[in-house]
N, C-alpha and C. Protein backbone atom coordinates (compact mmCIF):
# COMPACT_ATOMS: atom_id res chain seq x y z
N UNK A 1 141.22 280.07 141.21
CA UNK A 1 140.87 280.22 142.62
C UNK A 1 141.29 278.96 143.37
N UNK A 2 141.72 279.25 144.46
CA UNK A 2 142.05 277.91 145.57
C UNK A 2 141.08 277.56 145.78
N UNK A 3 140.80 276.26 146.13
CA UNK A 3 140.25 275.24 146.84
C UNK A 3 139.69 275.26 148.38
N UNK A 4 141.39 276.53 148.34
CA UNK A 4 140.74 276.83 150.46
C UNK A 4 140.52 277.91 150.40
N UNK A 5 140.28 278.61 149.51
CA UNK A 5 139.20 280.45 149.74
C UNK A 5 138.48 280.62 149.15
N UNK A 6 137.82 281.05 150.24
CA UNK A 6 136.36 281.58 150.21
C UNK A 6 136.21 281.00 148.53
N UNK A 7 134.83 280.64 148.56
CA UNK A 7 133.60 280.41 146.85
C UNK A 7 133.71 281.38 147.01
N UNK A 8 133.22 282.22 145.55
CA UNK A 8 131.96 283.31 144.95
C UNK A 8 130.82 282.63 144.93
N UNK A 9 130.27 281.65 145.01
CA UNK A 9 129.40 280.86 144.46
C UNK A 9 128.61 280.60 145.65
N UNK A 10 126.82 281.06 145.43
CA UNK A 10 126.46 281.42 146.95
C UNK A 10 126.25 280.38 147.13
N UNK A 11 126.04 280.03 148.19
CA UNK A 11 125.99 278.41 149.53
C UNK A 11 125.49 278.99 150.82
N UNK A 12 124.36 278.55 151.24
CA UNK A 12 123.61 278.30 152.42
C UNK A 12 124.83 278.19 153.50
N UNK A 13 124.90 278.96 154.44
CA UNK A 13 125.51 278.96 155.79
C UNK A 13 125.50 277.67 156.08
N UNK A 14 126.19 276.87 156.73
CA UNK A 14 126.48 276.07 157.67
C UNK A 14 126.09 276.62 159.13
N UNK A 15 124.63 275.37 159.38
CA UNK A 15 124.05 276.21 160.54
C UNK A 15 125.01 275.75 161.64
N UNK A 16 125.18 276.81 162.80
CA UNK A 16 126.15 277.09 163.61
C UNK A 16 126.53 276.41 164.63
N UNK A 17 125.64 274.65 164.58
CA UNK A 17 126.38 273.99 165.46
C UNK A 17 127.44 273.63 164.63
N UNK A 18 127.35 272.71 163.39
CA UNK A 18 128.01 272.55 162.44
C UNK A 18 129.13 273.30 162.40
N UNK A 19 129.34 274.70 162.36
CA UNK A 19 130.14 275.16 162.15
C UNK A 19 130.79 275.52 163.36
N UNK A 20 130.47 275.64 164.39
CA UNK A 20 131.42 275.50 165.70
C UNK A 20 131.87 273.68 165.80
N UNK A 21 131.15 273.24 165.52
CA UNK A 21 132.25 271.47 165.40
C UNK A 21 133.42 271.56 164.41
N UNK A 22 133.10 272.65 163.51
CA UNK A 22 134.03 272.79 162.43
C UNK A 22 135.27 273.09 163.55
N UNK A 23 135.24 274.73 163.79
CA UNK A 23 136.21 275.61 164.28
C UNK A 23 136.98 274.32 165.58
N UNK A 24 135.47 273.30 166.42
CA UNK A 24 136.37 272.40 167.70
C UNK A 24 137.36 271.65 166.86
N UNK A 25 137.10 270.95 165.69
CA UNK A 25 137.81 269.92 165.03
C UNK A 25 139.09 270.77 164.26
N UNK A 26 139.09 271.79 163.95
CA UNK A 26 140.04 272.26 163.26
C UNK A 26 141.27 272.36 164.42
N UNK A 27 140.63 273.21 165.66
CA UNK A 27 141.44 273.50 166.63
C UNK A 27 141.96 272.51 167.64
N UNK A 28 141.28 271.61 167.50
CA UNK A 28 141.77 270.23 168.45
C UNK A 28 142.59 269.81 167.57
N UNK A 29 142.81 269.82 166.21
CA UNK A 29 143.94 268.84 165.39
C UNK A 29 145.17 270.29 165.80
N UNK A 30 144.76 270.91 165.59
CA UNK A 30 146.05 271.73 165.65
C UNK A 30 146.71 271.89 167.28
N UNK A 31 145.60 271.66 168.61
CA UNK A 31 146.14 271.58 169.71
C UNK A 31 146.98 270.47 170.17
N UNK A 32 146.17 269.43 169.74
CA UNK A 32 147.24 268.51 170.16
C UNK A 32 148.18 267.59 169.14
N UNK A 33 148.83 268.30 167.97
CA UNK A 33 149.91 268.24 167.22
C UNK A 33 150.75 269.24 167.79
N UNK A 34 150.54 270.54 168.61
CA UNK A 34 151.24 271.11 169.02
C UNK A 34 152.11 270.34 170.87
N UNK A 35 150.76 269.84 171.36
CA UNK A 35 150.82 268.96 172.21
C UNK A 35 151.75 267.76 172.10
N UNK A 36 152.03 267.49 171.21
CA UNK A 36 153.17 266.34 171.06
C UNK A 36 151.63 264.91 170.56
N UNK A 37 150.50 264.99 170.76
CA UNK A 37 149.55 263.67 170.56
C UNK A 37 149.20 263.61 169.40
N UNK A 38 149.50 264.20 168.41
CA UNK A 38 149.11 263.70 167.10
C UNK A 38 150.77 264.36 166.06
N UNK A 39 151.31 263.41 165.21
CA UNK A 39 152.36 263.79 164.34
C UNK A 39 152.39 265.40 164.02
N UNK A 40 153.58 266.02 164.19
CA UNK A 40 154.24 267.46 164.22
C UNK A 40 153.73 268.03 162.75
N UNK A 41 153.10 267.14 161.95
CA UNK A 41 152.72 267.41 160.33
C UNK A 41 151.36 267.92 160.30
N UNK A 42 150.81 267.31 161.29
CA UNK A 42 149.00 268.04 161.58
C UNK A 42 149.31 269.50 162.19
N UNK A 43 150.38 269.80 162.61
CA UNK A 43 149.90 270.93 163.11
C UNK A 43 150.19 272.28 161.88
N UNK A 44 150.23 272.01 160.72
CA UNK A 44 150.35 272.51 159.00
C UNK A 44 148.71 272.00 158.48
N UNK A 45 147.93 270.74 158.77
CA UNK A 45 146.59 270.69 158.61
C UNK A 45 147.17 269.95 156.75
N UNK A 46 148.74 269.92 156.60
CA UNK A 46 149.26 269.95 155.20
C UNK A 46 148.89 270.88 154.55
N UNK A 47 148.84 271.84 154.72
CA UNK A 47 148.41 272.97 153.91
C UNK A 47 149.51 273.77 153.69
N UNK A 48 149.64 274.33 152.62
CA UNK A 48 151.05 275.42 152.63
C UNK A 48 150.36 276.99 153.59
N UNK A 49 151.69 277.34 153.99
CA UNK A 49 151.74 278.03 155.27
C UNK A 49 150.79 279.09 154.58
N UNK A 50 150.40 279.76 153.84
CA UNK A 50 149.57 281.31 153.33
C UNK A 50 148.07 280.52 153.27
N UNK A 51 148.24 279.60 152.71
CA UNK A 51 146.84 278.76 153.32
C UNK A 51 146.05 278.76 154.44
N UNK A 52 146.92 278.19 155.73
CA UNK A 52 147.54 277.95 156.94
C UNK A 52 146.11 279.57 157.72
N UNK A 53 147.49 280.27 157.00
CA UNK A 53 147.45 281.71 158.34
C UNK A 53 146.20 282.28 157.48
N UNK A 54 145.96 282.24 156.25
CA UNK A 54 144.61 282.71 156.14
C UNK A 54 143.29 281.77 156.25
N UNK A 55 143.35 280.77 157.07
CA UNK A 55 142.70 280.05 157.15
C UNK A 55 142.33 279.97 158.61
N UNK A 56 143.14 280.15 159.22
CA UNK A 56 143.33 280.55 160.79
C UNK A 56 142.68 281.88 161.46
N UNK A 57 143.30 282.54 160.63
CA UNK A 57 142.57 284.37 160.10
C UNK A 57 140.95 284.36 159.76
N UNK A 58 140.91 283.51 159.56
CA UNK A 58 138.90 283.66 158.63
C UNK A 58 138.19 283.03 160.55
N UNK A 59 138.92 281.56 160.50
CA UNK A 59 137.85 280.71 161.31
C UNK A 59 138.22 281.19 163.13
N UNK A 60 139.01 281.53 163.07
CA UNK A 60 139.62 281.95 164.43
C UNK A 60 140.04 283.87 164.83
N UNK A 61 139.37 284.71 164.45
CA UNK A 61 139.25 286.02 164.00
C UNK A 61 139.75 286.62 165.60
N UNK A 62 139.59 285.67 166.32
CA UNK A 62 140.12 286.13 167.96
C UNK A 62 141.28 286.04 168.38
N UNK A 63 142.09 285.59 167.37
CA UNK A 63 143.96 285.12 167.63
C UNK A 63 144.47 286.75 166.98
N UNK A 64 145.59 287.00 167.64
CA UNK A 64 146.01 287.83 166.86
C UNK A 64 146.68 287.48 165.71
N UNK A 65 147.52 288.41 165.10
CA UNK A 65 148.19 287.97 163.63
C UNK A 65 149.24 287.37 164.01
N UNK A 66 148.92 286.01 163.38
CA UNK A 66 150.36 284.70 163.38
C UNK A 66 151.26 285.03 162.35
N UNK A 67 152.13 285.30 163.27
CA UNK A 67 153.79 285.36 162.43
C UNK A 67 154.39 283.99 161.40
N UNK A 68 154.02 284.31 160.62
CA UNK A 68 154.86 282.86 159.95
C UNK A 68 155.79 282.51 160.60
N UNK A 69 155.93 280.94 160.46
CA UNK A 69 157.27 280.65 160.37
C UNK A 69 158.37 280.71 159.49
N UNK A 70 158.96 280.63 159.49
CA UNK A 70 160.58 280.70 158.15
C UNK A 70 160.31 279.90 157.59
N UNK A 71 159.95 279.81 156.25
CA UNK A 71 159.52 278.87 154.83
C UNK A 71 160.26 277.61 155.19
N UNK A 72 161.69 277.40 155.18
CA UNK A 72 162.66 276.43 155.26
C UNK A 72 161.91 275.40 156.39
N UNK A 73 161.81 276.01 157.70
CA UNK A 73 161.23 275.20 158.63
C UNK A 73 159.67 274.77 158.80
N UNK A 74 158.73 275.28 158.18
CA UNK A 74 157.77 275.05 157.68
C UNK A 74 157.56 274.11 156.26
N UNK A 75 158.46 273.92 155.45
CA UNK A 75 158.61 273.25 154.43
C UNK A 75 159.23 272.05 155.12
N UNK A 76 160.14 272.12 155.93
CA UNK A 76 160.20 270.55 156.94
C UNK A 76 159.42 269.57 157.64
N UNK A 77 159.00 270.88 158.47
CA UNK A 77 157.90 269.88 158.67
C UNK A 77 156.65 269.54 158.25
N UNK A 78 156.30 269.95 156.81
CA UNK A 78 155.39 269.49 156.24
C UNK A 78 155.99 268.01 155.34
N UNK A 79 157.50 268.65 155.34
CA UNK A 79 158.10 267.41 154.50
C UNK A 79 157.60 266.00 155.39
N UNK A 80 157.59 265.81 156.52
CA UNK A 80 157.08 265.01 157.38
C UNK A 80 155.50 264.05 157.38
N UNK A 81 154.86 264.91 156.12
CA UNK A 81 153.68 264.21 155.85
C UNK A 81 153.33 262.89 155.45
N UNK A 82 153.02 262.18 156.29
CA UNK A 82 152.40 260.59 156.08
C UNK A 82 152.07 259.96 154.37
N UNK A 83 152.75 259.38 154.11
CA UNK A 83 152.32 258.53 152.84
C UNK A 83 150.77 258.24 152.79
N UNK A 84 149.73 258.71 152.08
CA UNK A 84 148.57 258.65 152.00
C UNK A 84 147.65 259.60 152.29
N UNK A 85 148.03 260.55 153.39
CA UNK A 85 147.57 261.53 153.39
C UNK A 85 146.26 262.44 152.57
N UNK A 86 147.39 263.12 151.27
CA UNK A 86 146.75 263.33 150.60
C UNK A 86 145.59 262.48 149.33
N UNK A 87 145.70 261.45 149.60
CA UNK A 87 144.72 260.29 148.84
C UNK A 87 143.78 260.35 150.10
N UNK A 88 144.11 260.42 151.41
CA UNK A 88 143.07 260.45 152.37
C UNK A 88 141.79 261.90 152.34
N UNK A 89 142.71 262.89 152.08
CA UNK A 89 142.11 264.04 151.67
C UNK A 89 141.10 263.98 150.54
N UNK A 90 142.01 264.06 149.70
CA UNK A 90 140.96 263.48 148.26
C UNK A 90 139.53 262.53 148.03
N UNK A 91 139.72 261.49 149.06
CA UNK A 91 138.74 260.56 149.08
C UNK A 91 137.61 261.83 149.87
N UNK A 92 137.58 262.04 151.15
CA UNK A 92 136.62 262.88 151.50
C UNK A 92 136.26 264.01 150.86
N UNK A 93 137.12 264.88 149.93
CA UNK A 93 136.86 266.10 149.33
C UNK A 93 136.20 265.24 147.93
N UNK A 94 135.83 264.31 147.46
CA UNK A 94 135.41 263.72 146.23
C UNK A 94 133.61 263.32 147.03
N UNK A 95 133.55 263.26 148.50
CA UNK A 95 132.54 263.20 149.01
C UNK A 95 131.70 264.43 149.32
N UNK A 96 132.33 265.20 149.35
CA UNK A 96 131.80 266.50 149.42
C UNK A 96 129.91 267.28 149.67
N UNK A 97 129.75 267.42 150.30
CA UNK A 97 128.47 268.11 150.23
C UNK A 97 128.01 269.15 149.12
N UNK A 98 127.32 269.01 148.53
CA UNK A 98 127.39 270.65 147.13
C UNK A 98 126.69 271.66 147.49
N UNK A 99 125.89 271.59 148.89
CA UNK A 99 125.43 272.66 149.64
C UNK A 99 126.61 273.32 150.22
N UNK A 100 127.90 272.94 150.87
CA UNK A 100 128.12 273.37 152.20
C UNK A 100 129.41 274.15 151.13
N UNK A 101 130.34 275.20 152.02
CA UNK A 101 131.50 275.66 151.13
C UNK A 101 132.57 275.28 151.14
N UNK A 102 132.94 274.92 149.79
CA UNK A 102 134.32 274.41 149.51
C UNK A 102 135.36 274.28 149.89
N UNK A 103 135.79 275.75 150.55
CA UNK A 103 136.68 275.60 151.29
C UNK A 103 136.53 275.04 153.00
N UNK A 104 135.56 275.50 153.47
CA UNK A 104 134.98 274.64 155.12
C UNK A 104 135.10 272.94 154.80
N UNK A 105 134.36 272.57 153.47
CA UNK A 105 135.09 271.27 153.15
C UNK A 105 136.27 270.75 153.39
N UNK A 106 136.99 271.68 152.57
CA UNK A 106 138.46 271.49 152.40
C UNK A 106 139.45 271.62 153.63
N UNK A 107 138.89 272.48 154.34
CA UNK A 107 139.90 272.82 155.66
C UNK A 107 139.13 271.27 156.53
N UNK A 108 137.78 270.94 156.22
CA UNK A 108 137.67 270.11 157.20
C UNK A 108 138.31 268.36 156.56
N UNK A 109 138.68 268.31 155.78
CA UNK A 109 138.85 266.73 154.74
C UNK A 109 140.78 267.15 155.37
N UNK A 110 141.31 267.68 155.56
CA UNK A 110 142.50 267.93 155.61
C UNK A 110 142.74 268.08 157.59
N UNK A 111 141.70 268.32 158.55
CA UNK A 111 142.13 268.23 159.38
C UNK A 111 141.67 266.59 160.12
N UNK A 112 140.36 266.26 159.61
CA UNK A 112 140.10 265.03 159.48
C UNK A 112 141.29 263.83 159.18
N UNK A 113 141.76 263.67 157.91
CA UNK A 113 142.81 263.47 157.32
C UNK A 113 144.06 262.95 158.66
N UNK A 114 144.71 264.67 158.91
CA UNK A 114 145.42 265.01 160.12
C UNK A 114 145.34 264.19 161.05
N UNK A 115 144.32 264.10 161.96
CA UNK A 115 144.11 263.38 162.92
C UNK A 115 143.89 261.69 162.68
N UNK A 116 143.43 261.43 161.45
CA UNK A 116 143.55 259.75 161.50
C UNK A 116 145.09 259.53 161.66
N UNK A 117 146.05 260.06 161.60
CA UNK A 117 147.65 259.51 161.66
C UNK A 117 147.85 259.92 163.08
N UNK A 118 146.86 260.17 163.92
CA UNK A 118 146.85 259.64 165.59
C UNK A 118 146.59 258.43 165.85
N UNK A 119 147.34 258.13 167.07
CA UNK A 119 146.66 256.64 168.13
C UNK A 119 145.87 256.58 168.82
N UNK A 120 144.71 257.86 169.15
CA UNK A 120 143.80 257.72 169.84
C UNK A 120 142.08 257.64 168.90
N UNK A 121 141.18 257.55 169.23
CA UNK A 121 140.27 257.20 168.38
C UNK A 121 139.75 258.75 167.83
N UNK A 122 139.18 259.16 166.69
CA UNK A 122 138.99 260.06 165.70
C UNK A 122 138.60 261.03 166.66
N UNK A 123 137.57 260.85 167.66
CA UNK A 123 137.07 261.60 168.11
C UNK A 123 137.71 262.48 168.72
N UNK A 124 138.56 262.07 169.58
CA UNK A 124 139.93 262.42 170.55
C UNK A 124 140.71 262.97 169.56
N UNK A 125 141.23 262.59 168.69
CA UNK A 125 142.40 263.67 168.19
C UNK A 125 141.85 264.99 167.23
N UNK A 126 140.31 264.79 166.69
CA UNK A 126 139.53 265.74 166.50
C UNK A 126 139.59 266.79 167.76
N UNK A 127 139.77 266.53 169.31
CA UNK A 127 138.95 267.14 170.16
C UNK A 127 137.95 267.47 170.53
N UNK A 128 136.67 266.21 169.73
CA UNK A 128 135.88 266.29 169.83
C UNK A 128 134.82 265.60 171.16
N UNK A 129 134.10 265.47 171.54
CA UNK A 129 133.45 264.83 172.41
C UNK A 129 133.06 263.41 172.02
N UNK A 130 132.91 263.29 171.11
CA UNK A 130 132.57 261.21 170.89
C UNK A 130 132.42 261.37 169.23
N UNK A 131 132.10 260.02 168.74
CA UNK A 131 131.91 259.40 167.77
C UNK A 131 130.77 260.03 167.43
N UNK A 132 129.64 260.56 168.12
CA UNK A 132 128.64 261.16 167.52
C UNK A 132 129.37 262.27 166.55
N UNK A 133 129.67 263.21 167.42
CA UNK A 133 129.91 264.44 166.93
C UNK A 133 130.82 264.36 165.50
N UNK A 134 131.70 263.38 165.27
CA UNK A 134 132.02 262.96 164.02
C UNK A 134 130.99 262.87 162.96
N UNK A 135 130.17 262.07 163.43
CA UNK A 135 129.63 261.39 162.70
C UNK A 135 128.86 262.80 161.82
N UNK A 136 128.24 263.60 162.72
CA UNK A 136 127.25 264.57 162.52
C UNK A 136 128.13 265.60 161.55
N UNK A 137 129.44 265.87 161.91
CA UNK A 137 130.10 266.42 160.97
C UNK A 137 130.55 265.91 159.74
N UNK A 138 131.05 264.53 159.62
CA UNK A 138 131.23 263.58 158.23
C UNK A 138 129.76 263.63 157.21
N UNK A 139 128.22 263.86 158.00
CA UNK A 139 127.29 263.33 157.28
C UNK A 139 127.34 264.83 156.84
N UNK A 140 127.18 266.07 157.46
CA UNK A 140 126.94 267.07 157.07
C UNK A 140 128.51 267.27 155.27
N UNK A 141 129.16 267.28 155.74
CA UNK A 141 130.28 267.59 154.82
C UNK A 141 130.41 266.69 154.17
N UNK A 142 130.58 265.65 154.41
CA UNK A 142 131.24 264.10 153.46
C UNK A 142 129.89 263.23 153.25
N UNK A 143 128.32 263.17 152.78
CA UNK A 143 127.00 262.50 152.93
C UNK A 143 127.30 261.55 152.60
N UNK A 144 127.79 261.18 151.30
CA UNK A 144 127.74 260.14 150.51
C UNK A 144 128.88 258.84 150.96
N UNK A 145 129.82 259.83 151.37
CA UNK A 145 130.95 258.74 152.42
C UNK A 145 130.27 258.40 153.89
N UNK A 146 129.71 259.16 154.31
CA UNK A 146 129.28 258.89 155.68
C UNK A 146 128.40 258.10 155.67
N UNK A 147 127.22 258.00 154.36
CA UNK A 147 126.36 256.84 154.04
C UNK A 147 127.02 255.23 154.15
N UNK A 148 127.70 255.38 153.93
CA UNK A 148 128.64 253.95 153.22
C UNK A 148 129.25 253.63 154.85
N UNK A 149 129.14 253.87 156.16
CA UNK A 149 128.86 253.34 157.32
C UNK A 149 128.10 253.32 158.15
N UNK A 150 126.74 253.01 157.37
CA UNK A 150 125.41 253.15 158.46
C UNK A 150 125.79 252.47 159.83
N UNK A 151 126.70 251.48 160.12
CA UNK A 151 126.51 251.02 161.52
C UNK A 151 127.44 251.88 162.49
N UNK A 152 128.12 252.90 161.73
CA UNK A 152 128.95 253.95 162.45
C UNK A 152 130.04 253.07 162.77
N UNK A 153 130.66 252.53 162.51
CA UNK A 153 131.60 251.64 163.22
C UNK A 153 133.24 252.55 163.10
N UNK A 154 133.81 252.69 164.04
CA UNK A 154 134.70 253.43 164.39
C UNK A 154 135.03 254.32 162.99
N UNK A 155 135.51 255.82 163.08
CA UNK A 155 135.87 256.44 161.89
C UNK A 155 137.10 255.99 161.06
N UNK A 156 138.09 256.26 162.34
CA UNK A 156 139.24 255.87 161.39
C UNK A 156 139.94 254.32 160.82
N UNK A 157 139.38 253.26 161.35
CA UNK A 157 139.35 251.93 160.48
C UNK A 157 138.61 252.28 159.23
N UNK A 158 137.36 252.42 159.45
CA UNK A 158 136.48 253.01 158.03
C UNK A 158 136.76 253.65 157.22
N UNK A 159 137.96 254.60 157.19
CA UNK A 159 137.96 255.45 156.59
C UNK A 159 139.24 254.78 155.92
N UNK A 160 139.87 254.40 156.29
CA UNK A 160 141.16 253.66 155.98
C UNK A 160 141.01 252.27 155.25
N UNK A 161 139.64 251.77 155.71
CA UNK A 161 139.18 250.78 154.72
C UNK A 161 138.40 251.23 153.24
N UNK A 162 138.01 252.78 153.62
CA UNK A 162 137.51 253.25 152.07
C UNK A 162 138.74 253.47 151.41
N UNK A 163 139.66 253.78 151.87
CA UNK A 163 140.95 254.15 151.04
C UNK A 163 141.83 253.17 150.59
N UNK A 164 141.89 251.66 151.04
CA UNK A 164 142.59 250.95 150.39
C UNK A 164 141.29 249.77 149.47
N UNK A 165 140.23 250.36 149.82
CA UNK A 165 139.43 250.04 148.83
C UNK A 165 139.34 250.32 147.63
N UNK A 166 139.53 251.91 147.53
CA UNK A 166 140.14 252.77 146.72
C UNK A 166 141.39 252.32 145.92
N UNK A 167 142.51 252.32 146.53
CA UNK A 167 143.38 251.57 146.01
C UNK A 167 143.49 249.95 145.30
N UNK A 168 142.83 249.68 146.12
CA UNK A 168 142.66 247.81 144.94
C UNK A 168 141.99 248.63 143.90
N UNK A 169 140.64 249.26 144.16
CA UNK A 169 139.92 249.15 142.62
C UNK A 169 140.89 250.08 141.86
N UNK A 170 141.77 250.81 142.25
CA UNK A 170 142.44 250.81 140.51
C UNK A 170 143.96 250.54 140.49
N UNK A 171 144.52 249.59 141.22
CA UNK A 171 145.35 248.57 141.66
C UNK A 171 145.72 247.67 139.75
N UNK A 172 146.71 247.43 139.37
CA UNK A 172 147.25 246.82 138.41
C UNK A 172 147.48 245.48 138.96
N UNK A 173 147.41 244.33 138.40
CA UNK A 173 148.17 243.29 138.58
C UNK A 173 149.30 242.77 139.33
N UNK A 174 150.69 244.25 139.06
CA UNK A 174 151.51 243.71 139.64
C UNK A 174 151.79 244.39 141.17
N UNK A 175 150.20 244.71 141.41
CA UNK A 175 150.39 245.75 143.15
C UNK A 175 150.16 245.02 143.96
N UNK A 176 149.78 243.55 144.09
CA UNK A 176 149.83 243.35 145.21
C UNK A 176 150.57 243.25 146.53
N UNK A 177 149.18 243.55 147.59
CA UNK A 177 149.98 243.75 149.14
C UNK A 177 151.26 242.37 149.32
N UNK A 178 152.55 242.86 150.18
CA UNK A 178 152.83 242.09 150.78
C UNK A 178 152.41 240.79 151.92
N UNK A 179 152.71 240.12 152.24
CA UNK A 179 152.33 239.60 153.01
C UNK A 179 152.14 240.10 155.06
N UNK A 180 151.25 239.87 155.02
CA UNK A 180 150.79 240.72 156.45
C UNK A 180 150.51 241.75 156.39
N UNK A 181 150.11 242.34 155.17
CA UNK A 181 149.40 243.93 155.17
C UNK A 181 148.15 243.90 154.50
N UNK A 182 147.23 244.94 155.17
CA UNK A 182 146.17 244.85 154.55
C UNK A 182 146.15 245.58 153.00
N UNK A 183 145.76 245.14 152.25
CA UNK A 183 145.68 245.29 150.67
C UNK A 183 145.57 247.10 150.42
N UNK A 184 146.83 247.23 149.88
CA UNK A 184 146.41 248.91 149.44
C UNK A 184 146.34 249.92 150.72
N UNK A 185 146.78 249.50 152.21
CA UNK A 185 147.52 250.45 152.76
C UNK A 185 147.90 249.62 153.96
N UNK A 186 149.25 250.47 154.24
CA UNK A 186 150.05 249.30 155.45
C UNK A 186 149.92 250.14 156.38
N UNK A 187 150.53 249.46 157.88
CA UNK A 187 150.30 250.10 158.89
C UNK A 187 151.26 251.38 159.19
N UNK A 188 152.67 251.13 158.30
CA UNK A 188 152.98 252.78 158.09
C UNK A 188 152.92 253.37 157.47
N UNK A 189 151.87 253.19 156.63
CA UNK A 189 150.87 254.76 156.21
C UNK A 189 149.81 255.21 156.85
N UNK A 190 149.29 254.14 157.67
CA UNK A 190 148.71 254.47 159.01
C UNK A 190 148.86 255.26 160.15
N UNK A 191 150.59 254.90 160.68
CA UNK A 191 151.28 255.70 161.65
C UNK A 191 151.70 256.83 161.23
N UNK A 192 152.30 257.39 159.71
CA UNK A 192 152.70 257.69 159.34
C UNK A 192 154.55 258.03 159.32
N UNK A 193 155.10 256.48 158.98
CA UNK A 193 156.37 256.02 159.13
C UNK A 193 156.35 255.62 158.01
């Protein structure tokens, strides 16, 4: 079974503010990657395209049926995906809630993800209304990561500092950062350049 459909495995609803912050954050990464404000690679969420459209299909039941795109050009611009990315994914899906469902996880650690390789602050390329509303969604889905910034201090520095934290601790000897980068991720895996 995938990762992004539907559990068998019953799980308590995600009560429905929660899950409309879900559907704002999913749809704000995908509006404004279409918008030109966040990299042309968020608007894939990195997901392969059958992922994609049945994932779109479940949380958005009011769109009509999205035509794929042509594999070739969809495989491009996913080719476009930011160095780290998926280690960014991973770190939040390893945080996981064991109440909430796996895949709402998963679609949300991947659009999260998405939007940190914006220049505007998490909240904004979420489409969300502020740093709260992050926050309320990271603690609900990601607890144990969202613990580890009680002073809330901006998402995406934090999150980028859990990940090259990540990286030193299982970092070899001969990895160290260059000079002028912060240890275990540079600023173009940040931008995604």
């Amino acid at each position: 079974m995938s990762a992004l459909s539907p559990s068998t495995a019953t799980v308590p609803p995600v009560p429905r503010d929660e899950s409309a912050l879900l559907d704002r954050a999913i749809a704000g990464v995908l509006r404004h990657a279409q918008d030109g404000d966040l990299p042309l690679f968020a608007w894939t969420l990195g997901l392969p395209q059958p992922a994609l459209l049945a994932m779109l299909a479940q949380r958005f039941p009011e769109l009509d049926r999205l035509e794929p795109m042509p594999e070739p050009d969809y495989a491009s611009v996913r080719a476009a995906t930011p160095a780290g990315f998926a280690e960014l994914v991973a770190l939040l899906g390893a945080h996981r809630a064991p109440d909430v469902p796996e895949a709402e996880a998963e679609w949300l650690a991947h659009a999260v993800a998405a939007a940190c390789f914006g220049e505007r602050p998490l909240s904004e390329d979420l489409g969300l209304s502020g740093r709260e509303a992050v926050s309320r969604l990271l603690e609900r889905y990601f607890p144990s990561l969202s613990r580890r910034n009680p002073a809330r201090r901006s998402w995406k520095p934090f999150l980028f500092a859990e990940l090259a934290a990540a990286r030193a601790a299982t970092a070899t000897p001969g990895d160290a950062a260059g000079p002028g980068q912060q240890r275990g991720f540079s600023d173009s895996d940040r931008r995604g350049r």
